[in-house]
C-alpha atoms as a PDB file:
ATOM      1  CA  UNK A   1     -23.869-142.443 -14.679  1.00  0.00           C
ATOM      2  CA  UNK A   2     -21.147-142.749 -12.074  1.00  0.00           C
ATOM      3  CA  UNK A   3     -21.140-140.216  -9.001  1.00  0.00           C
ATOM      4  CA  UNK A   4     -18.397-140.069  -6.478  1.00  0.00           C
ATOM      5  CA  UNK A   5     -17.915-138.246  -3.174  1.00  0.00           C
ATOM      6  CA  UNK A   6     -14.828-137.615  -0.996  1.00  0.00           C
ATOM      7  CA  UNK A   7     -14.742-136.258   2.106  1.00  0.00           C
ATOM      8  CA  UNK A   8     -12.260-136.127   4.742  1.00  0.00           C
ATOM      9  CA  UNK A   9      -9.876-133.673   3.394  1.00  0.00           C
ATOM     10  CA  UNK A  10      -8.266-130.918   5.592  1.00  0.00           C
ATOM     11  CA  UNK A  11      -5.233-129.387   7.503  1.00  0.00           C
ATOM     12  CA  UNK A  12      -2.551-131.287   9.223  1.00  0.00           C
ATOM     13  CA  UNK A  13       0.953-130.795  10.411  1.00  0.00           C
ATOM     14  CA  UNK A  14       3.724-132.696   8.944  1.00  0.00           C
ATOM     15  CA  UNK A  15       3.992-136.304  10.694  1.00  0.00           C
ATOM     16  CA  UNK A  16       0.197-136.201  11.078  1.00  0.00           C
ATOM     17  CA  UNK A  17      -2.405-138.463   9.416  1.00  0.00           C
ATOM     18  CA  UNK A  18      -5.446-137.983   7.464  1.00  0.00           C
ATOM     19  CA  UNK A  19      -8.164-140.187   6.078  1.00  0.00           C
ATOM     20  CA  UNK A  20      -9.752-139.750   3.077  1.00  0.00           C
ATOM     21  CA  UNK A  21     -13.216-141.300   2.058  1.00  0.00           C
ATOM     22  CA  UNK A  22     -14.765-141.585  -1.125  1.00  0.00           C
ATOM     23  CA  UNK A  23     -18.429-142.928  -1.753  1.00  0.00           C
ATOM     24  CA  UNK A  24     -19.574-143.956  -5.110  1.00  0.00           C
ATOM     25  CA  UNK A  25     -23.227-144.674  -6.799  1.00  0.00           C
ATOM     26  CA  UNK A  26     -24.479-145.466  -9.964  1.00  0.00           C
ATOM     27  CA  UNK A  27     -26.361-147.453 -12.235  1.00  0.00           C
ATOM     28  CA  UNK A  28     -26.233-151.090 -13.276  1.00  0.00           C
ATOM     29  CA  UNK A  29     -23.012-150.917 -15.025  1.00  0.00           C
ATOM     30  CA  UNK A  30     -21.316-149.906 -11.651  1.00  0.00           C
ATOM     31  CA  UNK A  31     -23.381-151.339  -9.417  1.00  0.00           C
ATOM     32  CA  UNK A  32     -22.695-155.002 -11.176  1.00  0.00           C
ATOM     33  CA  UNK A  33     -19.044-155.149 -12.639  1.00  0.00           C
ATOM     34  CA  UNK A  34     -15.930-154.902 -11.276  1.00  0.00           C
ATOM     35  CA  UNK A  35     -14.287-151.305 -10.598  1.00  0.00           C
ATOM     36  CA  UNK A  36     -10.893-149.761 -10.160  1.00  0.00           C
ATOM     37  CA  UNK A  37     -11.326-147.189  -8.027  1.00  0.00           C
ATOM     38  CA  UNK A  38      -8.474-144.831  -7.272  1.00  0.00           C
ATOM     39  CA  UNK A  39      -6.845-141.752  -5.276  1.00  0.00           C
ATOM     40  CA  UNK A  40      -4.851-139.233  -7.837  1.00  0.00           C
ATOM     41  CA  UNK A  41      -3.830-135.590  -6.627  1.00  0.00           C
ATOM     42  CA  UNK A  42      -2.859-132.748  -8.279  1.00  0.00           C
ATOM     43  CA  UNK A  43      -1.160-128.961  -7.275  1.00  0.00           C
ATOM     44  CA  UNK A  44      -1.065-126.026  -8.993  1.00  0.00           C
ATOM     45  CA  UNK A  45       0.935-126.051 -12.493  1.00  0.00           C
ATOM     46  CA  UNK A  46       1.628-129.930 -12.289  1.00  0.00           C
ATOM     47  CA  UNK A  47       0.371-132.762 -14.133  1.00  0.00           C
ATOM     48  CA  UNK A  48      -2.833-134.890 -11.891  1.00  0.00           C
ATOM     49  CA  UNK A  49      -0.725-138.370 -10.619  1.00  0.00           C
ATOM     50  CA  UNK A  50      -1.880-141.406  -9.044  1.00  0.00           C
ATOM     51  CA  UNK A  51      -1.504-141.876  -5.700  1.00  0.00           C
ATOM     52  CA  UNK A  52      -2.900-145.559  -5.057  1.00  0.00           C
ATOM     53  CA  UNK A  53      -5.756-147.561  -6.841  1.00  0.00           C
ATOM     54  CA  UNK A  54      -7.928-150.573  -6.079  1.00  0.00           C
ATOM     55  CA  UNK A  55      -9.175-153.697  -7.806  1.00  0.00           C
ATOM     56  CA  UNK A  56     -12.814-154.047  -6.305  1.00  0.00           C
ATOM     57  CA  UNK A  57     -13.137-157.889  -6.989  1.00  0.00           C
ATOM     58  CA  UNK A  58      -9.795-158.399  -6.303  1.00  0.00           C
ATOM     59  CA  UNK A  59      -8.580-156.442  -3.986  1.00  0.00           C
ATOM     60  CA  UNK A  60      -4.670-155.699  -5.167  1.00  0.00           C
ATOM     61  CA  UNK A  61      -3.234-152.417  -5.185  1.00  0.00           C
ATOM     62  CA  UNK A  62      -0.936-150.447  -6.514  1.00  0.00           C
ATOM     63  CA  UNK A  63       0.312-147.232  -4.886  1.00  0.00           C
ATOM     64  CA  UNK A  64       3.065-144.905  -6.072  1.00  0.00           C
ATOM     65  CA  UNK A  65       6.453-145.297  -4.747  1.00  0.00           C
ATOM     66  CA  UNK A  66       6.253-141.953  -2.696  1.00  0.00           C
ATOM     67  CA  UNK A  67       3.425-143.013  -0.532  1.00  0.00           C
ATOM     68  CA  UNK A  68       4.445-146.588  -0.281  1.00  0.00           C
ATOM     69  CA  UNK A  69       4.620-147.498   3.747  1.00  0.00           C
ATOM     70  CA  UNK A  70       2.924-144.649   4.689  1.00  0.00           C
ATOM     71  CA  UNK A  71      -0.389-144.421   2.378  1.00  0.00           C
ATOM     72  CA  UNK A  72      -3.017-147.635   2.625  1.00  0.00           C
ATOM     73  CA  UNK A  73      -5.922-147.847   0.096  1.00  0.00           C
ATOM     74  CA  UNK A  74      -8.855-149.819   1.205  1.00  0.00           C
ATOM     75  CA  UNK A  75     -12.545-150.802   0.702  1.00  0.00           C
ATOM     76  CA  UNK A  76     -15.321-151.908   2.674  1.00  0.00           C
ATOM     77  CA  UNK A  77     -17.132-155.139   2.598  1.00  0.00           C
ATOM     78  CA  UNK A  78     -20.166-152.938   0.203  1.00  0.00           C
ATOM     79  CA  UNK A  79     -17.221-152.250  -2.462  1.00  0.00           C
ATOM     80  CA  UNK A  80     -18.883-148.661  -2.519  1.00  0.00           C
ATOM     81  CA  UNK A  81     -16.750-146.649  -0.298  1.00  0.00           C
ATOM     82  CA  UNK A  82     -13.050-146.754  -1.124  1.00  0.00           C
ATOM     83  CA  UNK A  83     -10.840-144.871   1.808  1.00  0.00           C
ATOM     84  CA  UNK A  84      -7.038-143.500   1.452  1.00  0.00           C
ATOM     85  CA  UNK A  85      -5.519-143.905   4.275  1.00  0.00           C
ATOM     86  CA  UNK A  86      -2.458-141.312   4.910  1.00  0.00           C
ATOM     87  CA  UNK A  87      -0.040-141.491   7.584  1.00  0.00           C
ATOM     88  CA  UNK A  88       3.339-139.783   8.682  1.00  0.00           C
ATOM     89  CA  UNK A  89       2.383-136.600   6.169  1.00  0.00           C
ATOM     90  CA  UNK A  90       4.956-134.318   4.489  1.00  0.00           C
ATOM     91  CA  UNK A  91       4.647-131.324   2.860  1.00  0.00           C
ATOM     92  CA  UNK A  92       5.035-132.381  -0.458  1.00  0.00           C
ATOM     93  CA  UNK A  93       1.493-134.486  -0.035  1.00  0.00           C
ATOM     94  CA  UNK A  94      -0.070-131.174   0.090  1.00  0.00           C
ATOM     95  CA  UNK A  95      -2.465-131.346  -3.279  1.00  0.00           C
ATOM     96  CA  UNK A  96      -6.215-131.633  -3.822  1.00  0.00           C
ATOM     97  CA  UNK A  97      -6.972-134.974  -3.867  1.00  0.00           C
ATOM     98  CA  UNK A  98      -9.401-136.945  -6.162  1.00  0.00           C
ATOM     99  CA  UNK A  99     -11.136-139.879  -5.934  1.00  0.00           C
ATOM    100  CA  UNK A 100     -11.757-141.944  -9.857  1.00  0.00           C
ATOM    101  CA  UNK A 101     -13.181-145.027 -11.164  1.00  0.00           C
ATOM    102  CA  UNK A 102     -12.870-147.223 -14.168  1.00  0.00           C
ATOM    103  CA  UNK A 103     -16.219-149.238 -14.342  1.00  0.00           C
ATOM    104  CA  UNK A 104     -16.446-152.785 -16.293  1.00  0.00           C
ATOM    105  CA  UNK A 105     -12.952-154.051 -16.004  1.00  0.00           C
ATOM    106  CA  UNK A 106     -11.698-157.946 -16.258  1.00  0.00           C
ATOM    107  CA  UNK A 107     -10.850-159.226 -13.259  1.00  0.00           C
ATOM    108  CA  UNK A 108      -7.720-159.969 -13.768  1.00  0.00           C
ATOM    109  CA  UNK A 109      -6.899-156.335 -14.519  1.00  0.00           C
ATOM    110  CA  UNK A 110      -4.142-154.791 -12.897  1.00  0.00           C
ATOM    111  CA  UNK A 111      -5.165-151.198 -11.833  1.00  0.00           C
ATOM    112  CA  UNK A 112      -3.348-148.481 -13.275  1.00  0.00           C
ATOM    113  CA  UNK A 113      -2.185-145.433 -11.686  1.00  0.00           C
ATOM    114  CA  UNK A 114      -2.546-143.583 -14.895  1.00  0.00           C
ATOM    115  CA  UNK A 115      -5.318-140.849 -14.575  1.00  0.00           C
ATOM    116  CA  UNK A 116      -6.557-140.847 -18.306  1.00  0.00           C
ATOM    117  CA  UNK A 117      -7.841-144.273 -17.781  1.00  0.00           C
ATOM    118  CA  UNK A 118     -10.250-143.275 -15.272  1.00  0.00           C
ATOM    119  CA  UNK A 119     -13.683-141.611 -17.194  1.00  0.00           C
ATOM    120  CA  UNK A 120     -15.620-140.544 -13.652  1.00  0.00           C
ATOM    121  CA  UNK A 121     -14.053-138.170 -11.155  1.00  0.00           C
ATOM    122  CA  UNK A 122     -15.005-136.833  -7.876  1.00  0.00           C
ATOM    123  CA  UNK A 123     -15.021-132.493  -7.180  1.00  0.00           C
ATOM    124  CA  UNK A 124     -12.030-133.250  -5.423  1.00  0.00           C
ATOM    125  CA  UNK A 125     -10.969-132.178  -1.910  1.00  0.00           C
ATOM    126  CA  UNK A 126      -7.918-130.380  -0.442  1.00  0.00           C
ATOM    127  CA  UNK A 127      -5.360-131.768   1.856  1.00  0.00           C
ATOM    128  CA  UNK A 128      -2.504-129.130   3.542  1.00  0.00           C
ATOM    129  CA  UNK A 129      -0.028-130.525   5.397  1.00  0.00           C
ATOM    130  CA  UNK A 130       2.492-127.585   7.100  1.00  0.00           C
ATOM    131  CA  UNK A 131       5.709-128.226   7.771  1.00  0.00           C
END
């Protein structure tokens, strides 16, 4: 059993930033192996995309060519909280935001930014940026 929380969602004028947070628990299987933990959004009508993932041994990421230079995926020294970091916002970034997680992977693995890989999700939180 996997749990994951976000927090830090909100409402922002274009150009602004936001940070994003998510905390995750769980049993052995999480607490023991190595993760790839990810940011994915998704608005109204449209498919759920990737936004950036990370490799918790690791530490490479991959993050999708619309927030590259302004979005920065991180984790702190625990490897439980994994935070999106979101700068110079645009309208378009408006979505709810999820945090996911892919528990016993290599470590080699590359992360993907594919959202059917990932089998535990956070509730989600919403991010409005106004133009």
């Amino acid at each position: 059993q996997v749990d994951l929380v976000e927090s830090g969602g909100g409402s922002v004028q274009a150009g602004g930033s936001l940070r994003l947070s998510c905390v995750g628990s769980g049993d052995s299987s999480y607490r023991y192996g190595y993760r790839c933990t990810g940011w994915f959004r998704q608005v109204p009508g449209k498919e759920r995309e990737g936004v950036a993932v990370i490799h918790s041994g690791s530490g490479i990421t991959e993050v999708t060519d619309s927030a590259k230079g302004r979005f920065t995926i991180s984790q702190d020294l625990a490897k439980t909280t994994v935070s999106l970091q979101m700068n110079n916002l645009k309208a378009e970034d408006t979505a709810m935001y999820y945090c996911a997680t892919a528990i016993r992977v290599l470590y080699g693995t590359r992360c993907s930014l594919q959202p059917r890989v990932f089998p535990f999700w956070g509730q989600g939180i919403q991010v409005t940026v106004s133009s």
